[in-house]
C-alpha atoms as a PDB file:
ATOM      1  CA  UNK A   1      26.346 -85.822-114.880  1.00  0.00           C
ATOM      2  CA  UNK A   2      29.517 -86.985-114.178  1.00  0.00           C
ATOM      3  CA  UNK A   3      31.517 -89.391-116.881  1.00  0.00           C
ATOM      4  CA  UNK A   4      34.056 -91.292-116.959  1.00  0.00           C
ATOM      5  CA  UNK A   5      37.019 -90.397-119.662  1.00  0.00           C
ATOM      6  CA  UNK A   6      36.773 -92.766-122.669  1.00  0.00           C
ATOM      7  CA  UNK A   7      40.134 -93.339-122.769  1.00  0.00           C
ATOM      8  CA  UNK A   8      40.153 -94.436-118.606  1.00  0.00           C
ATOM      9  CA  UNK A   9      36.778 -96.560-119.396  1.00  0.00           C
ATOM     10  CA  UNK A  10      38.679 -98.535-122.388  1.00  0.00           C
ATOM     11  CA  UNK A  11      41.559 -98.995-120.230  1.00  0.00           C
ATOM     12  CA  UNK A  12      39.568-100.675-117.115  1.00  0.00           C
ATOM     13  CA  UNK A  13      37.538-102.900-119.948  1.00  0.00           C
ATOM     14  CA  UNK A  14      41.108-104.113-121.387  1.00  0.00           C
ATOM     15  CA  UNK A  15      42.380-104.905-117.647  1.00  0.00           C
ATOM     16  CA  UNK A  16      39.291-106.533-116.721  1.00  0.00           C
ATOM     17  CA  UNK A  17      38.855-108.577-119.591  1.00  0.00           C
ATOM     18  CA  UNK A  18      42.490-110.065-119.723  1.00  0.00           C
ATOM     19  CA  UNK A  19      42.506-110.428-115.984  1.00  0.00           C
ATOM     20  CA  UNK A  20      41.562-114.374-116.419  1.00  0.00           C
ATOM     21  CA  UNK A  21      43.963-114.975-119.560  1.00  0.00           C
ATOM     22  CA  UNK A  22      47.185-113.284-117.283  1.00  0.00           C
ATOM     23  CA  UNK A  23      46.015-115.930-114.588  1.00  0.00           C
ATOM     24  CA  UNK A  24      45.707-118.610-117.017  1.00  0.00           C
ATOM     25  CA  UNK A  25      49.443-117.757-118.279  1.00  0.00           C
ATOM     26  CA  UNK A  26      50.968-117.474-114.818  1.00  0.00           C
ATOM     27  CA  UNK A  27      49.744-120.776-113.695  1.00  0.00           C
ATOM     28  CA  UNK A  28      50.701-122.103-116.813  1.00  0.00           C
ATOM     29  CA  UNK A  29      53.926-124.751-116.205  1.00  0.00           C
ATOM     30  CA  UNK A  30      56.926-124.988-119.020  1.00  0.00           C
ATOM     31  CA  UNK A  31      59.939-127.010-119.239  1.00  0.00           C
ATOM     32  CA  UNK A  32      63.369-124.949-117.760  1.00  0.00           C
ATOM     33  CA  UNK A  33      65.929-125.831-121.049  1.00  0.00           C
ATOM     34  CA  UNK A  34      70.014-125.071-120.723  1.00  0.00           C
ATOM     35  CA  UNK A  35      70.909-124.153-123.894  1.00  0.00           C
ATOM     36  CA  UNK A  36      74.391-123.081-125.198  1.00  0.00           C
ATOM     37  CA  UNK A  37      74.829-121.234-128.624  1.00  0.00           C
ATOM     38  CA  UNK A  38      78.744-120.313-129.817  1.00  0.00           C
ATOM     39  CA  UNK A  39      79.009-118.124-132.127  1.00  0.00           C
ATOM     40  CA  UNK A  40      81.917-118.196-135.069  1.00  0.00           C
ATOM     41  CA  UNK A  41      82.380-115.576-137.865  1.00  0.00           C
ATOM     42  CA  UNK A  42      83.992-116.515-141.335  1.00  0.00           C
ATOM     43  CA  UNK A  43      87.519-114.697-141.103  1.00  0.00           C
ATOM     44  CA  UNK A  44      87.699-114.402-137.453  1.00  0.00           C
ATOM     45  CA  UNK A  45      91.153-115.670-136.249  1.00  0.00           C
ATOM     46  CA  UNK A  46      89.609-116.782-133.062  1.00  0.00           C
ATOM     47  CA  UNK A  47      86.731-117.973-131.759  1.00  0.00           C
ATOM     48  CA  UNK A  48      84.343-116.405-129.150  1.00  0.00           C
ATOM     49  CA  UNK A  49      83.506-118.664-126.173  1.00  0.00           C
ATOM     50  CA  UNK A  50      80.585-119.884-125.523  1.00  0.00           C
ATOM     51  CA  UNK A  51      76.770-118.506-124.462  1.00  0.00           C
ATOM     52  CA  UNK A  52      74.896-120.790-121.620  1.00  0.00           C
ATOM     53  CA  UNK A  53      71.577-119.229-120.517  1.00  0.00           C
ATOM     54  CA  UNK A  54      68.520-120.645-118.829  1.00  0.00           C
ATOM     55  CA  UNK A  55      64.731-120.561-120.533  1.00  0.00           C
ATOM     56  CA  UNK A  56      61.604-121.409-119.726  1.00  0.00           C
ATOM     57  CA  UNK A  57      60.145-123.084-122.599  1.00  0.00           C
ATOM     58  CA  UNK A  58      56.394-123.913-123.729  1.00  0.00           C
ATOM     59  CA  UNK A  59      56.059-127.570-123.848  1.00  0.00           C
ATOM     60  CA  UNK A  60      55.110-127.335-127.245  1.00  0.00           C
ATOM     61  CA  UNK A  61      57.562-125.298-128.940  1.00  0.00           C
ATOM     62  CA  UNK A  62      56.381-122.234-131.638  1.00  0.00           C
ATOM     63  CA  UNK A  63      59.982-121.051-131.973  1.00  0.00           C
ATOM     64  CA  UNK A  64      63.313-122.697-130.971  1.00  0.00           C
ATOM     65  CA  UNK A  65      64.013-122.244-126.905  1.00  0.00           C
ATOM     66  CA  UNK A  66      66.183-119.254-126.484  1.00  0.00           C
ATOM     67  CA  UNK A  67      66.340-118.700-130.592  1.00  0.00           C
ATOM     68  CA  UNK A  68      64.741-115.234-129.696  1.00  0.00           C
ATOM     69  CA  UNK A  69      67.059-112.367-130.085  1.00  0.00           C
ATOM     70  CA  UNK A  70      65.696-109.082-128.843  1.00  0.00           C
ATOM     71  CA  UNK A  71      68.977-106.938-129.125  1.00  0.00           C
ATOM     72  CA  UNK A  72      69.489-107.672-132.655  1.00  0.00           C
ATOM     73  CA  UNK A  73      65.660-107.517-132.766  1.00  0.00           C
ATOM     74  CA  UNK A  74      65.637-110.582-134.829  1.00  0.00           C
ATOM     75  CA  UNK A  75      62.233-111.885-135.889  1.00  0.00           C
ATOM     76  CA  UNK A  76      61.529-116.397-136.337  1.00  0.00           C
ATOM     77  CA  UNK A  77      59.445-117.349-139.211  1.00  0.00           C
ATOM     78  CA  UNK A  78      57.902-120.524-141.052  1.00  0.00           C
ATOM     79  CA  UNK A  79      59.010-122.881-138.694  1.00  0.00           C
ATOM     80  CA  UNK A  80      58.670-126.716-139.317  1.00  0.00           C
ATOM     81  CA  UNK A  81      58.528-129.647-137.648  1.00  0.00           C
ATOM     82  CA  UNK A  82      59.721-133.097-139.675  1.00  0.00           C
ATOM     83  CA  UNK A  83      59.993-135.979-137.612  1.00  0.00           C
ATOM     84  CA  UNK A  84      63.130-134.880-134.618  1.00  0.00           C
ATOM     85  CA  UNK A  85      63.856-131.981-137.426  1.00  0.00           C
ATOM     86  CA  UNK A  86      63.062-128.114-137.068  1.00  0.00           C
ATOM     87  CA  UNK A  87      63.574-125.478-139.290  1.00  0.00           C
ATOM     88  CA  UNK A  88      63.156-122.038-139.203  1.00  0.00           C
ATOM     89  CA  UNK A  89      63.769-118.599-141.225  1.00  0.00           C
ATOM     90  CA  UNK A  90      65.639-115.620-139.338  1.00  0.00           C
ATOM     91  CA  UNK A  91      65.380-112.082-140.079  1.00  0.00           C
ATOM     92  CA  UNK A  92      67.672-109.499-138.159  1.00  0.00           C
ATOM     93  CA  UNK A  93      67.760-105.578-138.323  1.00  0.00           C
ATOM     94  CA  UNK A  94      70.313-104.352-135.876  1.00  0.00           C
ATOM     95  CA  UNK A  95      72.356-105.004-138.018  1.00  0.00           C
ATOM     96  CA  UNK A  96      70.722-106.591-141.422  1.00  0.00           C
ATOM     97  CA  UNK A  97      70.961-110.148-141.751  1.00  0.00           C
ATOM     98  CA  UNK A  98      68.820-113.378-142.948  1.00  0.00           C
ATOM     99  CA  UNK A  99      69.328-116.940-141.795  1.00  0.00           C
ATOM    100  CA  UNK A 100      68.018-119.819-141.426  1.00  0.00           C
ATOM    101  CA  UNK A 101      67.888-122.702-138.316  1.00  0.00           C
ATOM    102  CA  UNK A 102      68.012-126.183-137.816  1.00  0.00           C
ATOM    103  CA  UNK A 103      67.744-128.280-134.286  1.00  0.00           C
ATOM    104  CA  UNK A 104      67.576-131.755-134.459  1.00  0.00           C
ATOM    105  CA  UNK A 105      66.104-132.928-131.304  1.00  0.00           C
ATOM    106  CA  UNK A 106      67.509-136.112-129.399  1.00  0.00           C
ATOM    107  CA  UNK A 107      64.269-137.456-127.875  1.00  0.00           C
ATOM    108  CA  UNK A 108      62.277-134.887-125.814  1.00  0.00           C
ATOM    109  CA  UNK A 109      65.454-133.595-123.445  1.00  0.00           C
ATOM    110  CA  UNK A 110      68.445-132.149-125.374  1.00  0.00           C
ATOM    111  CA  UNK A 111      68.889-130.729-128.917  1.00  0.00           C
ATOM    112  CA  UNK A 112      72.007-129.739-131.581  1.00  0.00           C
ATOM    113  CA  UNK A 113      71.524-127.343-134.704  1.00  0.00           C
ATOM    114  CA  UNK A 114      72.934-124.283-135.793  1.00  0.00           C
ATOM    115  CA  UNK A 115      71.648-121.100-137.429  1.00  0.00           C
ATOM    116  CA  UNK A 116      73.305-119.656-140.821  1.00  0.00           C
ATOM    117  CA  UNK A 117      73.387-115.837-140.824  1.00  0.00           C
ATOM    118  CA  UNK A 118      74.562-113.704-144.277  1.00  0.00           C
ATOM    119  CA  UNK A 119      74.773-109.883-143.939  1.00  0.00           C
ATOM    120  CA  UNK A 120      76.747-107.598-145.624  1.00  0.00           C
ATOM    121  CA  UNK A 121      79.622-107.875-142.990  1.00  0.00           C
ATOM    122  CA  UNK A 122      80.560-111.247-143.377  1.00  0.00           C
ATOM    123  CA  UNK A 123      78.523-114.969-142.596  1.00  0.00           C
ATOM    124  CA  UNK A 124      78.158-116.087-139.434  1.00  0.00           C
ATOM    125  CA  UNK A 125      77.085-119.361-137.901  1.00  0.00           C
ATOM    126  CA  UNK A 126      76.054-120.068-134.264  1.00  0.00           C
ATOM    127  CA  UNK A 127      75.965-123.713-133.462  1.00  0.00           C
ATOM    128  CA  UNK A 128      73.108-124.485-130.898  1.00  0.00           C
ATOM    129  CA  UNK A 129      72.704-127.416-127.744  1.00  0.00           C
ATOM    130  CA  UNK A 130      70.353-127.902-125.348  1.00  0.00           C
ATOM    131  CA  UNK A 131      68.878-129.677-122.567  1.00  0.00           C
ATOM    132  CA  UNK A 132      66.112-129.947-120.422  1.00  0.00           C
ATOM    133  CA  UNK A 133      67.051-129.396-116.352  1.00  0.00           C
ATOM    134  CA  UNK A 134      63.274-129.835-114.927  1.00  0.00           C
ATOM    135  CA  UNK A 135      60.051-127.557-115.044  1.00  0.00           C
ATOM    136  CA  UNK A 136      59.384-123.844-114.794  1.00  0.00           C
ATOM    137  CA  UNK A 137      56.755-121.472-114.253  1.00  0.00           C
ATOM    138  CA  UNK A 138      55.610-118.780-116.613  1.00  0.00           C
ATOM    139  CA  UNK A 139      57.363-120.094-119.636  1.00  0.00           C
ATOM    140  CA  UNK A 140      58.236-117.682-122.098  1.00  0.00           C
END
């Protein structure tokens, strides 16, 4: 009798059953934000220009557009929504650090906030804008 590997047959069942959900996502439509962070560092004689970048957004947000930082492999947490206020808790490891976020949103097309990092190099703040530009596809 001829069988198929476990490990092959687990692999088709995973692909198979997520093929709808993938499909789902990708036709999914978000809102395409320009946001803008600049960070400053207590001490710094000067100050380092400014970030724009592009996201696609969820409609409804579950973190902060473009508040994710993979390269510092920072990690959002107990985010809140009061009123036009969000807050959030940030927690860094490349290098150590813990902050905390605030946007304030103007309506349902631009933002302001900031997010207050300590670490054992110095504090650092990173003041945050944004606006929505239209709709996207496959928001993030």
């Amino acid at each position: 009798m001829n069988r198929m590997p476990y490990g092959l047959l687990a692999a088709t069942l995973v692909v198979l059953a997520s093929t709808p959900v993938v499909r789902a996502i990708a036709d999914d439509k978000g809102e395409l934000w320009e946001t803008t962070s600049q960070m400053s560092m207590e001490g710094m004689p000067m100050q380092l220009p400014a970030t724009t970048l592009k996201v696609c957004s969820v409609k409804e947000w579950k973190e902060p557009p473009g508040a994710v930082d993979k390269q510092r492999n920072c990690k959002n947490s107990n985010m809140k929504t009061v009123g036009n206020k969000i807050t959030w808790d940030v927690q860094c490891t490349g290098p150590t650090m813990t902050g905390a976020g605030e946007i304030t949103r103007n309506g349902t097309d631009s933002y302001t906030g900031s997010i207050k990092f300590t670490s054992t190099q110095g504090n650092m703040t990173i003041k945050l804008a944004g606006h929505k530009i239209g709709g996207c596809d496959n928001p993030q």
